[in-house]
Protein backbone atom coordinates (compact mmCIF):
# COMPACT_ATOMS: atom_id res chain seq x y z
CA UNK A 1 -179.56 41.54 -41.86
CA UNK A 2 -181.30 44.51 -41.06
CA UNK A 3 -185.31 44.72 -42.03
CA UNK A 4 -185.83 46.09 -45.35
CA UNK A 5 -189.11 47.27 -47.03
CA UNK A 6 -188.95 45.79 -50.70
CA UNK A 7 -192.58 46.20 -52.11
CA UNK A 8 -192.51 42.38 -53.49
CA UNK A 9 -195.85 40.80 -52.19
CA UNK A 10 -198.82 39.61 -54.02
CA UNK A 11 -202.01 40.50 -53.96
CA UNK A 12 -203.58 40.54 -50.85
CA UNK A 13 -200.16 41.24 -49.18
CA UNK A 14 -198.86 37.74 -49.22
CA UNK A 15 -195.45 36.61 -49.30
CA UNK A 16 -194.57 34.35 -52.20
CA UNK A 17 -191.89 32.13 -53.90
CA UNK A 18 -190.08 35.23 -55.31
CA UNK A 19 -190.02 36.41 -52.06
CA UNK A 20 -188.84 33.09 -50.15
CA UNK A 21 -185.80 33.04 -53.10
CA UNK A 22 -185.01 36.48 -51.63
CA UNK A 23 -184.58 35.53 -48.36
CA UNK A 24 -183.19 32.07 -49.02
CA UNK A 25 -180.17 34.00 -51.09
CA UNK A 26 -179.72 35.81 -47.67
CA UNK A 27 -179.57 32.68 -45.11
CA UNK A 28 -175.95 33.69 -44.23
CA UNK A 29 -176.75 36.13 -42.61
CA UNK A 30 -176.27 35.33 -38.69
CA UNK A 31 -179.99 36.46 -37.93
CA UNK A 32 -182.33 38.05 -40.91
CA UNK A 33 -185.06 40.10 -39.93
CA UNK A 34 -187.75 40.12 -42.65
CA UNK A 35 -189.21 43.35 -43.50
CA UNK A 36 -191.72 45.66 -42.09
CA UNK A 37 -195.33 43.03 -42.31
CA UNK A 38 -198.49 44.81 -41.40
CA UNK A 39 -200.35 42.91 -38.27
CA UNK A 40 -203.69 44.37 -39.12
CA UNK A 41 -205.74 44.47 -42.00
CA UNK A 42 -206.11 48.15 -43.19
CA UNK A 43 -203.04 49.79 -42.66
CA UNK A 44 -200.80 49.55 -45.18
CA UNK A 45 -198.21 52.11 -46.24
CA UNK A 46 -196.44 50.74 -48.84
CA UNK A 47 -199.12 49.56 -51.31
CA UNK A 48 -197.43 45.86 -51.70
CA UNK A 49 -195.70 45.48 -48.17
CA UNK A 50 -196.64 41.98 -46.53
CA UNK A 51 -199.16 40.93 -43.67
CA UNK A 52 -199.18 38.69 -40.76
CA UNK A 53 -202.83 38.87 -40.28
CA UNK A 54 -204.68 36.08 -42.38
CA UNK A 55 -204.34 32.36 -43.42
CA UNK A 56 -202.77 32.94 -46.54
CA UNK A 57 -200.19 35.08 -45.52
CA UNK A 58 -199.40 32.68 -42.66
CA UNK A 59 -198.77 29.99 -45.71
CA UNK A 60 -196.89 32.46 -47.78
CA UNK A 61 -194.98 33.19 -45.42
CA UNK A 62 -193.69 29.49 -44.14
CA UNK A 63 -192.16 28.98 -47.80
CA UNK A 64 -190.47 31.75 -46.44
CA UNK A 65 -189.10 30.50 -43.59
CA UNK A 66 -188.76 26.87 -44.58
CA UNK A 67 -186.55 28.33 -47.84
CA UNK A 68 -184.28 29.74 -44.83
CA UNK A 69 -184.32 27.11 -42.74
CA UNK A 70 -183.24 24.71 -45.60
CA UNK A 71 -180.39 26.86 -46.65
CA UNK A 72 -179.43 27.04 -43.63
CA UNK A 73 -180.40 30.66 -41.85
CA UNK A 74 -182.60 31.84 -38.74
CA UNK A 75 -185.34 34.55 -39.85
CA UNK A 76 -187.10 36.62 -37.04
CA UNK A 77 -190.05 39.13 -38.49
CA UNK A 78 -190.75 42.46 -37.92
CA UNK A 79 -194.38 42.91 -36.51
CA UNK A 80 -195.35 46.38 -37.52
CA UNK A 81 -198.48 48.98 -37.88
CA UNK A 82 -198.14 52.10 -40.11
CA UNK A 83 -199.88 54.63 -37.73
CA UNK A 84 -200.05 58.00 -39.71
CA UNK A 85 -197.98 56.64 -42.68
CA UNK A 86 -200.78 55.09 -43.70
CA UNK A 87 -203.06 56.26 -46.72
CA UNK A 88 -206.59 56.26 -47.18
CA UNK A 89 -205.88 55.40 -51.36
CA UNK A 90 -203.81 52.02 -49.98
CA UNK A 91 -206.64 51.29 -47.49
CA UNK A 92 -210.14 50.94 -48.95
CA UNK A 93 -210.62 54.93 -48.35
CA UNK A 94 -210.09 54.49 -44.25
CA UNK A 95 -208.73 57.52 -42.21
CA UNK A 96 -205.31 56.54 -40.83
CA UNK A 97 -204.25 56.26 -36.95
CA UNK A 98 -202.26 58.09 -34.78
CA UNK A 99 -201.50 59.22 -31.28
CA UNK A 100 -202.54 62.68 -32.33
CA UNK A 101 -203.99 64.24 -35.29
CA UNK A 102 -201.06 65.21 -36.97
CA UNK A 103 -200.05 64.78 -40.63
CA UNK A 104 -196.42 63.58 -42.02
CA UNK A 105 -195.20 66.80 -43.82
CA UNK A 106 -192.91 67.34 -46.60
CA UNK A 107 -193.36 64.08 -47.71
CA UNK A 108 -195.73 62.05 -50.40
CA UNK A 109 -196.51 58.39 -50.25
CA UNK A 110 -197.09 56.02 -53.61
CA UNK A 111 -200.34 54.95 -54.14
CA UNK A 112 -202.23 53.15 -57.04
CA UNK A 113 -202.81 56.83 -58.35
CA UNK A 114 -199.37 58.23 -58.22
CA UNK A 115 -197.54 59.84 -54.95
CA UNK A 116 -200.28 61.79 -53.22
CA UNK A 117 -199.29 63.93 -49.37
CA UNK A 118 -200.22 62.08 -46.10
CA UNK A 119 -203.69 62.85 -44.78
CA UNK A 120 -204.25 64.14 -41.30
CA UNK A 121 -204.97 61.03 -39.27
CA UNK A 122 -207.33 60.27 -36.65
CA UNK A 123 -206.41 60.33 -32.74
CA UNK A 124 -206.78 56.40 -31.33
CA UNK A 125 -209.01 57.53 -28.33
CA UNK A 126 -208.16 55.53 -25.13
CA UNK A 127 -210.45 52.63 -25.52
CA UNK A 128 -209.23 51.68 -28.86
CA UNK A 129 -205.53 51.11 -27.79
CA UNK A 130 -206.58 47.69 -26.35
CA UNK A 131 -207.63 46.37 -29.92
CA UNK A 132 -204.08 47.78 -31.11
CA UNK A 133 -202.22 45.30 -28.65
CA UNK A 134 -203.81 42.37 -28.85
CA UNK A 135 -203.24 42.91 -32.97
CA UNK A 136 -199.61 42.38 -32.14
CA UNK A 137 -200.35 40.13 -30.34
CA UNK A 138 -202.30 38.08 -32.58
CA UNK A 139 -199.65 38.57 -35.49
CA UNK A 140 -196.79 37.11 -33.04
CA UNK A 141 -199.43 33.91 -32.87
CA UNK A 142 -199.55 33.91 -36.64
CA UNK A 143 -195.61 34.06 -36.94
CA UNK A 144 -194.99 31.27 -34.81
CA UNK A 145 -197.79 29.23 -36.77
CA UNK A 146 -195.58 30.39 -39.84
CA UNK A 147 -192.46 28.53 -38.64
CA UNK A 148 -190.49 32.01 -37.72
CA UNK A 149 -187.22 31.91 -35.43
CA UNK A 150 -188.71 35.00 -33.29
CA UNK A 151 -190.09 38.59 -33.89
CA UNK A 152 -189.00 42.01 -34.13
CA UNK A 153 -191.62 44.88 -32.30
CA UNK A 154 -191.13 47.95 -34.99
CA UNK A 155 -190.99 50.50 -32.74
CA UNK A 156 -188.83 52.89 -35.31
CA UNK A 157 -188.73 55.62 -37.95
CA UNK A 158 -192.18 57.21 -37.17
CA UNK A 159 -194.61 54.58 -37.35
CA UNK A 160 -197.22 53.84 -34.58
CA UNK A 161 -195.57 52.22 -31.81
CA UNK A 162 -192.39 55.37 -32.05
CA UNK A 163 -195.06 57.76 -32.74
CA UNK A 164 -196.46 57.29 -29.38
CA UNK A 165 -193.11 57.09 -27.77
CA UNK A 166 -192.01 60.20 -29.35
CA UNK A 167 -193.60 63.86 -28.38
CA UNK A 168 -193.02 65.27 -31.61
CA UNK A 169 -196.33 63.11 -32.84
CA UNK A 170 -197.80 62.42 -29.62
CA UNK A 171 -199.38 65.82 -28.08
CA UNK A 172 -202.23 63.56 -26.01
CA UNK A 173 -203.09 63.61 -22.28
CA UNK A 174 -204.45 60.64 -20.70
CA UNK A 175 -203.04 57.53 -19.91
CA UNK A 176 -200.69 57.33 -23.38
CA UNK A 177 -199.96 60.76 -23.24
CA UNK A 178 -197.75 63.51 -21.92
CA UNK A 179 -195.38 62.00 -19.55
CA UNK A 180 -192.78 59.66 -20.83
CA UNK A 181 -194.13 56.35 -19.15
CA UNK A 182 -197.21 56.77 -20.68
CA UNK A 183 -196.09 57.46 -24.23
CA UNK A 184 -193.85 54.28 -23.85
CA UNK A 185 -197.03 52.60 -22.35
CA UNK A 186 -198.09 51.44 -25.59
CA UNK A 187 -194.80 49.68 -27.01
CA UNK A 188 -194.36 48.27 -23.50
CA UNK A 189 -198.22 46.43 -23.76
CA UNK A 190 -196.87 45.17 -26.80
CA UNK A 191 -193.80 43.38 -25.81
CA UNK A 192 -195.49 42.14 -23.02
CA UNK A 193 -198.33 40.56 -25.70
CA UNK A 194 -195.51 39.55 -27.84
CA UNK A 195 -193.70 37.53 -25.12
CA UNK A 196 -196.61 36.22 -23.73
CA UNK A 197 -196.68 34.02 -27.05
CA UNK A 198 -193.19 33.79 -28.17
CA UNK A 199 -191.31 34.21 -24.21
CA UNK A 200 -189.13 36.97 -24.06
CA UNK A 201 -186.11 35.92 -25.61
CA UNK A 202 -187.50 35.76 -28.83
CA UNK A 203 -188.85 39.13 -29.04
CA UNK A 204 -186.98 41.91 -30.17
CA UNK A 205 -187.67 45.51 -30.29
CA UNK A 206 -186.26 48.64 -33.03
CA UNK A 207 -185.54 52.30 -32.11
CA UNK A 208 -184.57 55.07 -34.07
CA UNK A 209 -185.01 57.81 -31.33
CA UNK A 210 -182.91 60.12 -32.90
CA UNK A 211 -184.26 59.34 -36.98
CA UNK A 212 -186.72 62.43 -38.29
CA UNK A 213 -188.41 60.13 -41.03
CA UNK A 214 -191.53 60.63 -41.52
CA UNK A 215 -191.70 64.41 -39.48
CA UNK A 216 -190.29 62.69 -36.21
CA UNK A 217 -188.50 64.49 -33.31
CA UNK A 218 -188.54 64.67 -29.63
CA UNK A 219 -188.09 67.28 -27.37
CA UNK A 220 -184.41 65.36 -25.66
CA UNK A 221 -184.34 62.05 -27.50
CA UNK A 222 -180.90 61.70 -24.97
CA UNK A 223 -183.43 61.14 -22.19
CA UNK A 224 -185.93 59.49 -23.76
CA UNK A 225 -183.70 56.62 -24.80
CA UNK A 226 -181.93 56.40 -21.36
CA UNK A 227 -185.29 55.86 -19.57
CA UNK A 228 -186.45 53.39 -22.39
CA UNK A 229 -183.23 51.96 -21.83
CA UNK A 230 -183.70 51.15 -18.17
CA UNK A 231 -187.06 50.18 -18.29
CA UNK A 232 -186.36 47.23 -20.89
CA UNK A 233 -184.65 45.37 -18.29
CA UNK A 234 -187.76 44.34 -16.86
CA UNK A 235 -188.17 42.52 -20.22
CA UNK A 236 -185.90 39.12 -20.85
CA UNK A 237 -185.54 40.51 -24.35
CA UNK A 238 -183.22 38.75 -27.55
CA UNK A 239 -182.48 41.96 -28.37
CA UNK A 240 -182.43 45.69 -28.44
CA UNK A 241 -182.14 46.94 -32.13
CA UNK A 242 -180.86 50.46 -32.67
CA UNK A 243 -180.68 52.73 -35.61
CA UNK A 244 -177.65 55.19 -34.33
CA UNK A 245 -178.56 58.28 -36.28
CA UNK A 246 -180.90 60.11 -38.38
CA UNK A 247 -181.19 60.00 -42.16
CA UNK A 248 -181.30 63.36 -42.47
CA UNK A 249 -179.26 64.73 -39.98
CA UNK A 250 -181.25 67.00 -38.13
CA UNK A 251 -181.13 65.26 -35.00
CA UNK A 252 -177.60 64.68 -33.65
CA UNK A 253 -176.15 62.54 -30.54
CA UNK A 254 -175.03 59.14 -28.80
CA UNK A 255 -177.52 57.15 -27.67
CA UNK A 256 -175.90 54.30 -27.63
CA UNK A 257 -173.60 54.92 -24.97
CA UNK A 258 -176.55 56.01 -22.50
CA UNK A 259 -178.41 52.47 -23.90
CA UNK A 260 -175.25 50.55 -22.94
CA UNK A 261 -174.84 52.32 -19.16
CA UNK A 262 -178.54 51.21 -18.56
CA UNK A 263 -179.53 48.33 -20.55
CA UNK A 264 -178.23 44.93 -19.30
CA UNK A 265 -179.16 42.78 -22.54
CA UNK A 266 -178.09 42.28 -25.90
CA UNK A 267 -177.34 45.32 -28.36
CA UNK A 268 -177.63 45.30 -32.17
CA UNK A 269 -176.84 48.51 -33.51
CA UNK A 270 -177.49 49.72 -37.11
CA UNK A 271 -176.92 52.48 -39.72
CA UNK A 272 -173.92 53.57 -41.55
CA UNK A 273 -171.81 50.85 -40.91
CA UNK A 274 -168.92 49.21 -42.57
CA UNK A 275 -167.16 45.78 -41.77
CA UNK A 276 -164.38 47.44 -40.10
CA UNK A 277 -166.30 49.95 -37.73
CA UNK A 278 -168.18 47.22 -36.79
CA UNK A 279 -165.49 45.24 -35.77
CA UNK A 280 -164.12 47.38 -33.91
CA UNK A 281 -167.52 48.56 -32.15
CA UNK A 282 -168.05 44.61 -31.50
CA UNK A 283 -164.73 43.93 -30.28
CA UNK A 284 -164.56 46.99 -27.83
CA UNK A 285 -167.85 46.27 -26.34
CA UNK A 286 -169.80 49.08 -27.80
CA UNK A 287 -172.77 46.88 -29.17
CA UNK A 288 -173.24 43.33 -29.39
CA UNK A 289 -173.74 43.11 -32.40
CA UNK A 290 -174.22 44.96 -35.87
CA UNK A 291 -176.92 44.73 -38.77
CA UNK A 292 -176.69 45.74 -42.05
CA UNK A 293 -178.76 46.92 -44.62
CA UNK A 294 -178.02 47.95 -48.02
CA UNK A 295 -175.00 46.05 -47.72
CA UNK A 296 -177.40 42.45 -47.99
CA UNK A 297 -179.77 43.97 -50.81
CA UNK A 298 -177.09 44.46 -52.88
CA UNK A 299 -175.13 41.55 -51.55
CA UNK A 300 -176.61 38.18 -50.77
CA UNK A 301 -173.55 36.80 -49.69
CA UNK A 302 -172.13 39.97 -48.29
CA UNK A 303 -170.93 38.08 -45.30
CA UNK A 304 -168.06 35.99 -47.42
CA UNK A 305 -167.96 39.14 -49.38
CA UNK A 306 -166.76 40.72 -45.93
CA UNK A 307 -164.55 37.77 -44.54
CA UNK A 308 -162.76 37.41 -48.33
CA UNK A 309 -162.10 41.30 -48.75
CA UNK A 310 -164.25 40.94 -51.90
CA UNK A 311 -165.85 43.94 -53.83
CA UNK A 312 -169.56 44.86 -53.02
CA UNK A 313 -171.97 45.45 -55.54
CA UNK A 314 -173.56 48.93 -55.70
CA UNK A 315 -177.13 48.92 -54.98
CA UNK A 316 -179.98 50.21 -57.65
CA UNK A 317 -182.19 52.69 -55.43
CA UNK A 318 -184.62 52.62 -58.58
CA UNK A 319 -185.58 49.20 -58.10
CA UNK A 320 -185.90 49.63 -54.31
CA UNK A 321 -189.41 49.22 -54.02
CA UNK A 322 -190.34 48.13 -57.78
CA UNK A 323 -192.01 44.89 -58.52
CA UNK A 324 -190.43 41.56 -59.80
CA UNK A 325 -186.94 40.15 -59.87
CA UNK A 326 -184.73 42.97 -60.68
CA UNK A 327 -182.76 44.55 -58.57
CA UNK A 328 -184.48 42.46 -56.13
CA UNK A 329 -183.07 38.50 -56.66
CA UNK A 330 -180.70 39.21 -59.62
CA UNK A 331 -177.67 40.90 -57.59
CA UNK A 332 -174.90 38.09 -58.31
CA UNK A 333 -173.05 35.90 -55.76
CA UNK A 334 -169.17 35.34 -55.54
């Protein structure tokens, strides 16, 4: 089950019992991968996303796990910082981050005062990056404390970690700038902080090289992701996690053939899938291994669903990212 931003957390960005009955419904799932969950204070996106970053989230967040655990199911989660997504309305007035001081355009983000445009953020300067890593890698501490079965490093669809990686968003020089080593310097720190509290084979990382949410691009995304590719090897990663395409389709390619030529570990690809084409991708050695998304919000037992030939129920974009219950813990079972 792929991550998937659903808006349901309290106040104070903690995970509670609606939200452990969520991903309890979902245990089948061979791995879940809990959404998108802020490891800093301050830099939140979605107005009622979840955090890794204090006691009570922690607590909220092993009903969580323990709900999956009982019912069966292994739950990694996806350790994540907004970057330029962020808002100043979601985040006590603060001026969001970035590699470079350049605004998400053509979008608007929801905020207690309606859908507003994103704000031109603030360059990290060098000496700031450090503070950055050792977030992560305090909010991989906190998800072990909170009984998870590994974590995810959200390095995807135009928040921090991809902005950096990207040169679309990151026009810097200096040591995360410019060159593509040094753009990937910063997602590399934090798998290294990651494993050094989890080991590597329980950290995961998510790409969407080719994805233009949020304003993203890159100069030859083909490249980019080969190199990447290569260079993960000298990480004893779970898993690589790709998103295939771009929701808008202004980017095209294959990157996961170049990703399979040069990465020697497991691949979980992702986006547009159905039961068959994944099959087939499995069973020809294309990927490893495929994750759905929409297919498990709308289906909490979609994988019976799949092995029975059953109908799926259609998904209610509305209730998306609304609050309570519906269209959240209400889609039936078999």
């Amino acid at each position: 089950m792929a991550p998937l931003t659903r808006c349901r957390a309290e106040d104070g960005h903690v995970p509670g019992e609606l939200m452990a009955d969520y991903y309890s419904q979902r245990a089948s799932a061979g791995l879940i991968v809990a959404e998108a969950t802020m490891v800093m204070q301050g830099n939140s996106s979605f107005w009622r996303e979840p955090g890794i970053y204090s006691q009570a989230q922690v607590v909220g967040w092993k009903k969580v796990t323990d709900a999956v655990h009982a019912a069966g199911g292994k739950i990694f989660l996806q350790l994540w910082h907004g970057g330029r997504a962020c808002h100043p309305l979601l985040n006590g007035g603060v001026q969001p981050v970035a590699p470079s001081a350049l605004a998400i355009v053509g979008d608007e983000v929801h905020t207690p005062e309606g859908k507003k445009p994103y704000v031109v953020p603030r360059a990290l300067a060098d000496y700031e990056i450090a503070g950055i890593v050792e977030g992560f890698r305090k909010a991989a501490e906190n998800a072990l404390a909170a009984g998870f079965d590994g974590v995810e490093i959200h390095g995807a669809n135009g928040y921090l970690l991809d902005e950096f990686l990207r040169d679309g968003s990151n026009q810097r020089s200096g040591p995360y700038g410019g060159s593509v080593e040094n753009r990937a310097r910063l997602m590399l720190d934090v798998i290294a902080a990651a494993s050094s509290v989890w080991g590597g084979d329980r950290v995961a990382l998510r790409i969407s090289p080719l994805n233009s949410y949020n304003s993203m691009i890159d100069s030859d995304p083909i490249g980019l992701t080969t190199w990447l590719a290569g260079r993960l090897n000298d990480f004893n990663l779970a898993y690589l996690h790709v998103m295939r395409g771009d929701f808008f389709q202004q980017q095209q390619g294959d990157i996961l053939t170049p990703i399979r030529s040069k990465y020697r570990g497991v691949v979980v690809a992702n986006m547009g899938y159905k039961a068959d084409e994944a099959a087939e991708a499995v069973g020809a050695g294309l990927v490893d291994a495929v994750a759905f998304g929409t297919g498990f919000l709308a289906n909490p037992d979609l994988p019976a669903r799949i092995r029975t030939g059953a109908t799926l129920n259609a998904p209610h974009p509305a209730t998306f990212y609304s609050q309570g219950p519906t269209g959240y813990t209400d889609y039936p079972t078999l």
